[in-house]
N, C-alpha and C. Protein backbone atom coordinates (compact mmCIF):
# COMPACT_ATOMS: atom_id res chain seq x y z
N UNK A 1 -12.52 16.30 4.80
CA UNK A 1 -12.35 14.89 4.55
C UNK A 1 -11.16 14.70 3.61
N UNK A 2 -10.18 13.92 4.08
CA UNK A 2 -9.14 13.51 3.24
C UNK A 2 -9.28 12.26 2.32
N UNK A 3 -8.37 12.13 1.57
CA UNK A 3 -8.71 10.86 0.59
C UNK A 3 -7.43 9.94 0.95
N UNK A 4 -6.84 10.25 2.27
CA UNK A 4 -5.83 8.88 2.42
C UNK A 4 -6.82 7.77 3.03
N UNK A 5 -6.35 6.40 3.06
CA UNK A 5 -6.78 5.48 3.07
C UNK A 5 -5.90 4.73 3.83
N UNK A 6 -5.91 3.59 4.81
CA UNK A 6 -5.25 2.85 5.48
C UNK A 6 -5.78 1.70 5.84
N UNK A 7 -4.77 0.62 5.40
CA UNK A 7 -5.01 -0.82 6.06
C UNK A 7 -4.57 -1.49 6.92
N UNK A 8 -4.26 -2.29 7.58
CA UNK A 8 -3.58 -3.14 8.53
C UNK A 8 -3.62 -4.23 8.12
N UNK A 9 -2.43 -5.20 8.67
CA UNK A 9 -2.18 -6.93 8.25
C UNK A 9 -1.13 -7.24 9.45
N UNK A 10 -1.89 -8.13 10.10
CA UNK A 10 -1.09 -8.64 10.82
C UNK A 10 -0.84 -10.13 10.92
N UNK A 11 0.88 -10.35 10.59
CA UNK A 11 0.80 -11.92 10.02
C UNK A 11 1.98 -12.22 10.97
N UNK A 12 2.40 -13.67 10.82
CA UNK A 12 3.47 -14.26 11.67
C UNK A 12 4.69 -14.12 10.71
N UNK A 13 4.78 -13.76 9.67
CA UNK A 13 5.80 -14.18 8.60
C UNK A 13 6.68 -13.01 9.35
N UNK A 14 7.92 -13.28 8.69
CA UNK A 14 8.79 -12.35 9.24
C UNK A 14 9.19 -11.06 8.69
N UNK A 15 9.93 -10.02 9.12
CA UNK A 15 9.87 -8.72 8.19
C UNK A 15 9.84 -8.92 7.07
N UNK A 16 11.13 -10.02 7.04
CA UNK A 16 12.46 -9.78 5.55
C UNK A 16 11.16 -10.76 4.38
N UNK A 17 10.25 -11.39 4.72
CA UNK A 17 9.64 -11.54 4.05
C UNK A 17 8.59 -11.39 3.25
N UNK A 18 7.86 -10.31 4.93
CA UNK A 18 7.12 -9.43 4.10
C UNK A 18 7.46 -8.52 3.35
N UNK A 19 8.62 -7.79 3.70
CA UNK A 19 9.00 -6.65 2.73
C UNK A 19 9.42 -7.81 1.40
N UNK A 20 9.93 -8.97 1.18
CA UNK A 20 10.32 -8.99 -0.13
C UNK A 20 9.09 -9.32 -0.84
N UNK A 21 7.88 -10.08 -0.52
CA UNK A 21 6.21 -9.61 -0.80
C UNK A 21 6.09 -8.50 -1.23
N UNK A 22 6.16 -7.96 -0.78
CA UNK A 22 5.95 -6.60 -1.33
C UNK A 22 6.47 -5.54 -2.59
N UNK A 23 7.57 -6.24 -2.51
CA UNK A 23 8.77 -5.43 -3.49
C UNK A 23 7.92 -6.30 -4.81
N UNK A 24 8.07 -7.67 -4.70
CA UNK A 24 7.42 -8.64 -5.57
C UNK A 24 6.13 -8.07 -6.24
N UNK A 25 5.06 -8.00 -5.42
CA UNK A 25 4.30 -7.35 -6.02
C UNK A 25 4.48 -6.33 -6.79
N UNK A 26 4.90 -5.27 -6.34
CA UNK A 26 5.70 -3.53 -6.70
C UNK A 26 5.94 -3.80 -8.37
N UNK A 27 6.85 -5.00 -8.23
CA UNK A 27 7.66 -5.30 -9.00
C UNK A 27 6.83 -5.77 -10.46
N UNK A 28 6.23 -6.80 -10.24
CA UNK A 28 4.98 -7.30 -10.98
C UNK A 28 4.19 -6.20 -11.76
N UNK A 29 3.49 -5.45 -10.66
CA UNK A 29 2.51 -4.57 -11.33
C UNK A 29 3.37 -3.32 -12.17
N UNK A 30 4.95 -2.75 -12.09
CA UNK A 30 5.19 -2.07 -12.55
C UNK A 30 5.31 -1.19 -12.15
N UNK A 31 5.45 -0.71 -10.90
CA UNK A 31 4.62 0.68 -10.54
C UNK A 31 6.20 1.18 -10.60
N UNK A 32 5.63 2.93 -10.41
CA UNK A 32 6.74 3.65 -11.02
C UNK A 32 7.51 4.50 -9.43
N UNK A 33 8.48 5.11 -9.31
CA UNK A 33 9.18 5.84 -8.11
C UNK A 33 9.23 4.77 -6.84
N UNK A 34 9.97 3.76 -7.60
CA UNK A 34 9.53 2.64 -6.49
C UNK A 34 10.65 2.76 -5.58
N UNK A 35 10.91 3.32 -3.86
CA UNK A 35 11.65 3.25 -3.01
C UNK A 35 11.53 2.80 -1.80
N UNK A 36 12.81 2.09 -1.04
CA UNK A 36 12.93 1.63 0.22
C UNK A 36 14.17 2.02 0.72
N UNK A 37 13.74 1.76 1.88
CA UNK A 37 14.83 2.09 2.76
C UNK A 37 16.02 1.04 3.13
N UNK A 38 16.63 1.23 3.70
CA UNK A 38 17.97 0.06 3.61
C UNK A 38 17.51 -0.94 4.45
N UNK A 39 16.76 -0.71 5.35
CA UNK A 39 16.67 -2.09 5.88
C UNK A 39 14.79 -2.87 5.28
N UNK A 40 14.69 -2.25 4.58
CA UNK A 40 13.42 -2.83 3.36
C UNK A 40 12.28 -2.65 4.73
N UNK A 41 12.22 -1.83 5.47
CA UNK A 41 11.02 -2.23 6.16
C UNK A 41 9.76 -1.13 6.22
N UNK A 42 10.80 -0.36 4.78
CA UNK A 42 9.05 0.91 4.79
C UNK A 42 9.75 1.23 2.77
N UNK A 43 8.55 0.93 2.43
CA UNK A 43 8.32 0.93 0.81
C UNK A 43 7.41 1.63 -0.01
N UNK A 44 7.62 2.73 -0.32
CA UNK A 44 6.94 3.80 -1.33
C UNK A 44 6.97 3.22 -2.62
N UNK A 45 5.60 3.75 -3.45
CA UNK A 45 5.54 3.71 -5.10
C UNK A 45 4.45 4.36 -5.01
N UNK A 46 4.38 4.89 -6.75
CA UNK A 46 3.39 5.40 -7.54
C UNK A 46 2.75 4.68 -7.88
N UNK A 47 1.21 3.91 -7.62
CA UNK A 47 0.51 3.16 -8.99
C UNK A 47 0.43 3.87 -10.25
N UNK A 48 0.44 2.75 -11.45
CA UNK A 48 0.76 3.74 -12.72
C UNK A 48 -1.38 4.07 -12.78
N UNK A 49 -1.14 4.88 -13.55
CA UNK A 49 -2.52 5.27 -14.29
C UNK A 49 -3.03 4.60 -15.07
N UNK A 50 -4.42 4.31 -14.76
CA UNK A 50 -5.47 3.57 -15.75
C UNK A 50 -6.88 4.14 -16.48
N UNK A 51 -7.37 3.50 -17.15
CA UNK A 51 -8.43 3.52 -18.04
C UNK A 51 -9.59 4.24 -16.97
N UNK A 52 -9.84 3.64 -15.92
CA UNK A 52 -10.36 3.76 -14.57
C UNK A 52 -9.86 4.54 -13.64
N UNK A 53 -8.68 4.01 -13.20
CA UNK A 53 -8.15 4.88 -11.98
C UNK A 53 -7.00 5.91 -12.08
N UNK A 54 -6.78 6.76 -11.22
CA UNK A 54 -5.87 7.48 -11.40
C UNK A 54 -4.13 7.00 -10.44
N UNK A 55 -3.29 7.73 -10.33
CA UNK A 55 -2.51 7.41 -9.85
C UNK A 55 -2.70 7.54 -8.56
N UNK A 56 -1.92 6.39 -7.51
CA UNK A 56 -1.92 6.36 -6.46
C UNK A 56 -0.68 6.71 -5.80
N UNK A 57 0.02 7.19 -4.79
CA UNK A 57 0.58 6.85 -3.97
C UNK A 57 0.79 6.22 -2.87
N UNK A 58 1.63 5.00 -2.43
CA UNK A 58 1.50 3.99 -1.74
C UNK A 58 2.65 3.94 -0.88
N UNK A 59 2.04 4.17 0.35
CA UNK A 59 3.52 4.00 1.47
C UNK A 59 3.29 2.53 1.95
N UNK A 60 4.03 1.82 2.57
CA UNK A 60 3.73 0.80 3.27
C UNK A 60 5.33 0.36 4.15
N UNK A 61 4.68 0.21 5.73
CA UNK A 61 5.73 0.58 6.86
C UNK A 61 5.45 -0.94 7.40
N UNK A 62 6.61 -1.60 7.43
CA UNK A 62 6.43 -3.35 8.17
C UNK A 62 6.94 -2.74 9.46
N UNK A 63 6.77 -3.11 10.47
CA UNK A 63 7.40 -3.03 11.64
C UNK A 63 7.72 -4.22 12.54
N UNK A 64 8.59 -4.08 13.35
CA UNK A 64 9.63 -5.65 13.95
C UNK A 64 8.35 -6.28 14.44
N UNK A 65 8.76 -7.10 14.75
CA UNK A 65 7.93 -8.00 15.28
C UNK A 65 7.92 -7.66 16.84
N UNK A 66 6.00 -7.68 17.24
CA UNK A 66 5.98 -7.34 18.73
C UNK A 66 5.28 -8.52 19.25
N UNK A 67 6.07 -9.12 19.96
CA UNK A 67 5.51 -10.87 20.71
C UNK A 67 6.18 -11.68 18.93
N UNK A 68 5.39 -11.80 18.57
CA UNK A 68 6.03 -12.59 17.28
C UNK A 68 4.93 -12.23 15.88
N UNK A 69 4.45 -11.13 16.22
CA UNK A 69 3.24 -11.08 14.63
C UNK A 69 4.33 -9.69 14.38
N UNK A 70 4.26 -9.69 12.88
CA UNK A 70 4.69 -8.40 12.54
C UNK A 70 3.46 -7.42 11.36
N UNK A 71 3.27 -6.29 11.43
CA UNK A 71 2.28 -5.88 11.45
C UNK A 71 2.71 -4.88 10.27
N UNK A 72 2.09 -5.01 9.07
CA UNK A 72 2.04 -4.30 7.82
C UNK A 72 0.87 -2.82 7.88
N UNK A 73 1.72 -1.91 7.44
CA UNK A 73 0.81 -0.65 7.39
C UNK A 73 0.32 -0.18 6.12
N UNK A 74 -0.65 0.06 5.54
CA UNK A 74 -0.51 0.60 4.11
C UNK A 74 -1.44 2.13 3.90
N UNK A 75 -0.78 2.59 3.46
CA UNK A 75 -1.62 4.00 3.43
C UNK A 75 -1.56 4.33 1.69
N UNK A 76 -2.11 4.76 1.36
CA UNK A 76 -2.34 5.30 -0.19
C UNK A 76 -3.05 6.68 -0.17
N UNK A 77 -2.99 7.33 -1.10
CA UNK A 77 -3.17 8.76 -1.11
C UNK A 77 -3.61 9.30 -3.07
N UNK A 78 -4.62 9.45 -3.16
CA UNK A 78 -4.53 10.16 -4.64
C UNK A 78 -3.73 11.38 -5.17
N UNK A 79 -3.25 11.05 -6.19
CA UNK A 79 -2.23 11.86 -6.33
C UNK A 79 -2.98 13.13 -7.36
N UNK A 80 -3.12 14.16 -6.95
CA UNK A 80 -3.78 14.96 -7.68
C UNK A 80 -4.94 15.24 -6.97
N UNK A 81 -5.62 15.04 -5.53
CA UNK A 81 -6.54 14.75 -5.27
C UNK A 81 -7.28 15.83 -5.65
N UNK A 82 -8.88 15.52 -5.83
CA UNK A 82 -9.84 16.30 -6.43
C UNK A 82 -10.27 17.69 -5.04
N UNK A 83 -10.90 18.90 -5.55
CA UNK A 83 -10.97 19.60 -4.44
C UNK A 83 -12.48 20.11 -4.55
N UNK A 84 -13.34 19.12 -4.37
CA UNK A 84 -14.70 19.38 -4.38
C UNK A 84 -14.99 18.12 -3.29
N UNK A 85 -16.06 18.77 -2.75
CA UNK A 85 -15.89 17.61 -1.55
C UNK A 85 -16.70 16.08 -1.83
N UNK A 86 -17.52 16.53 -3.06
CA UNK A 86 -18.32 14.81 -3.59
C UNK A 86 -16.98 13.88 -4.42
N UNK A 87 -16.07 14.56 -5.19
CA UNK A 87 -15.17 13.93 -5.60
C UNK A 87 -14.30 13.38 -4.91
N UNK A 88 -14.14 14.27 -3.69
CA UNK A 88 -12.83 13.14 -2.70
C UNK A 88 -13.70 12.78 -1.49
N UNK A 89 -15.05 12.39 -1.55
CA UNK A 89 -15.46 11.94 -1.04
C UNK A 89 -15.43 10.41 -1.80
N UNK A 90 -15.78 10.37 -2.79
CA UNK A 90 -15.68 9.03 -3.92
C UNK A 90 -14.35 8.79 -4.14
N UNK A 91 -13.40 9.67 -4.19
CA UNK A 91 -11.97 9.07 -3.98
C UNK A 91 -11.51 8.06 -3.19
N UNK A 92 -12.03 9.01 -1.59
CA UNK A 92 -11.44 8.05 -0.23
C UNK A 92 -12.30 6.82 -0.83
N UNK A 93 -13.63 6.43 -1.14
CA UNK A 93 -13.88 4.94 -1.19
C UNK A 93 -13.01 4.34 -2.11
N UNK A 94 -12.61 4.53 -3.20
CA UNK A 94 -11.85 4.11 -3.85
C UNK A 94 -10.61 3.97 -3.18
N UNK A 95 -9.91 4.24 -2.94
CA UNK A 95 -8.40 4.65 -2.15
C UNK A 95 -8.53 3.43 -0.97
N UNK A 96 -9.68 3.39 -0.42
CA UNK A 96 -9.82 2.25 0.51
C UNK A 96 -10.11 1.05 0.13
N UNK A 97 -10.59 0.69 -0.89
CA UNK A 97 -10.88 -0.68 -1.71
C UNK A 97 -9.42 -0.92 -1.96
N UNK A 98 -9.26 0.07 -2.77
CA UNK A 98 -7.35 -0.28 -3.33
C UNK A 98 -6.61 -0.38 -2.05
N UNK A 99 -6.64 -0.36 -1.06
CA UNK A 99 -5.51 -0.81 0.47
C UNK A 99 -6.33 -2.16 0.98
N UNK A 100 -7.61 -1.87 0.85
CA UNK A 100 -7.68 -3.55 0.93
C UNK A 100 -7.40 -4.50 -0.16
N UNK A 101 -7.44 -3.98 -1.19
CA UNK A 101 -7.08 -4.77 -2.46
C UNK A 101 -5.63 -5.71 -1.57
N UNK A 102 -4.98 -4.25 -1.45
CA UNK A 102 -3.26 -4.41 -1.77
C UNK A 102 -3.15 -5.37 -0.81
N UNK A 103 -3.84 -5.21 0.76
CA UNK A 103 -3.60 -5.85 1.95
C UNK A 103 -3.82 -6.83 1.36
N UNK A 104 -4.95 -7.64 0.77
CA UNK A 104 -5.00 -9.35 0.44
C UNK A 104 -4.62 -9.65 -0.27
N UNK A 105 -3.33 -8.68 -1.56
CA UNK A 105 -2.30 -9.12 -2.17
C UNK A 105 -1.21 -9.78 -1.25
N UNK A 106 -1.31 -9.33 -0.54
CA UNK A 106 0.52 -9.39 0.15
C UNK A 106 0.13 -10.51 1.35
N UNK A 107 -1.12 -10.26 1.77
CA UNK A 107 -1.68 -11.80 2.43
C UNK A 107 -1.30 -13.22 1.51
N UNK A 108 -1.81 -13.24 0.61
CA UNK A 108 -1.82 -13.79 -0.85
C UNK A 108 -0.63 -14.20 -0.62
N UNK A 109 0.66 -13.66 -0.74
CA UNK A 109 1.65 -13.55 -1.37
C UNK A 109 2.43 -14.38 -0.66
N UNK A 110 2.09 -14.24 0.62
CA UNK A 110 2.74 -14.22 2.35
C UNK A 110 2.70 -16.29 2.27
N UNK A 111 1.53 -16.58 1.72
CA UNK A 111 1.28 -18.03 2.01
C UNK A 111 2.08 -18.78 0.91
């Protein structure tokens, strides 16, 4: 069992806007190794570390628009992941709350 995690969002807004959603957020919360690619449509960061959680890694891949929805990917990954199988068993739930978190950030964001 792995501890990546993945969401989906599929909205009408357009790339250039979801990716700048996104950066926005990025941007907001602070997070650290924050990179994109030149045409902004796939965006890596580190979540920083908390009291609670540990660090995350966060890919997230917009892709063109197919018919006219364009469709947000988000995957996250613990960084350090634990190697006992009850701990990254409680990871992946965590890891998946936090991609839905993120997904109804950028929903959020989108309106």
């Amino acid at each position: 069992m792995a501890s990546i995690a993945h969401a989906r969002l599929a909205t009408y807004a357009r790339p250039a806007s979801v990716a700048s959603a996104v950066e926005l957020l990025a941007e907001r919360a602070r997070h650290d190794a924050f990179v994109r690619d030149p045409d902004h449509l796939r965006v890596s960061f580190r979540t920083r570390r908390t009291l609670w959680h540990g660090e995350l890694d966060v890919v997230i891949v917009i892709t063109a628009p197919i018919g006219r929805a364009t469709e947000v990917d988000i995957w996250l990954d613990s960084v350090g992941a634990p190697t006992d199988a009850a701990a990254e068993a409680s990871a992946a739930m965590r890891n998946l709350k936090a991609a839905e978190r993120l997904r109804r950030d950028i929903r959020v964001a989108l309106l």
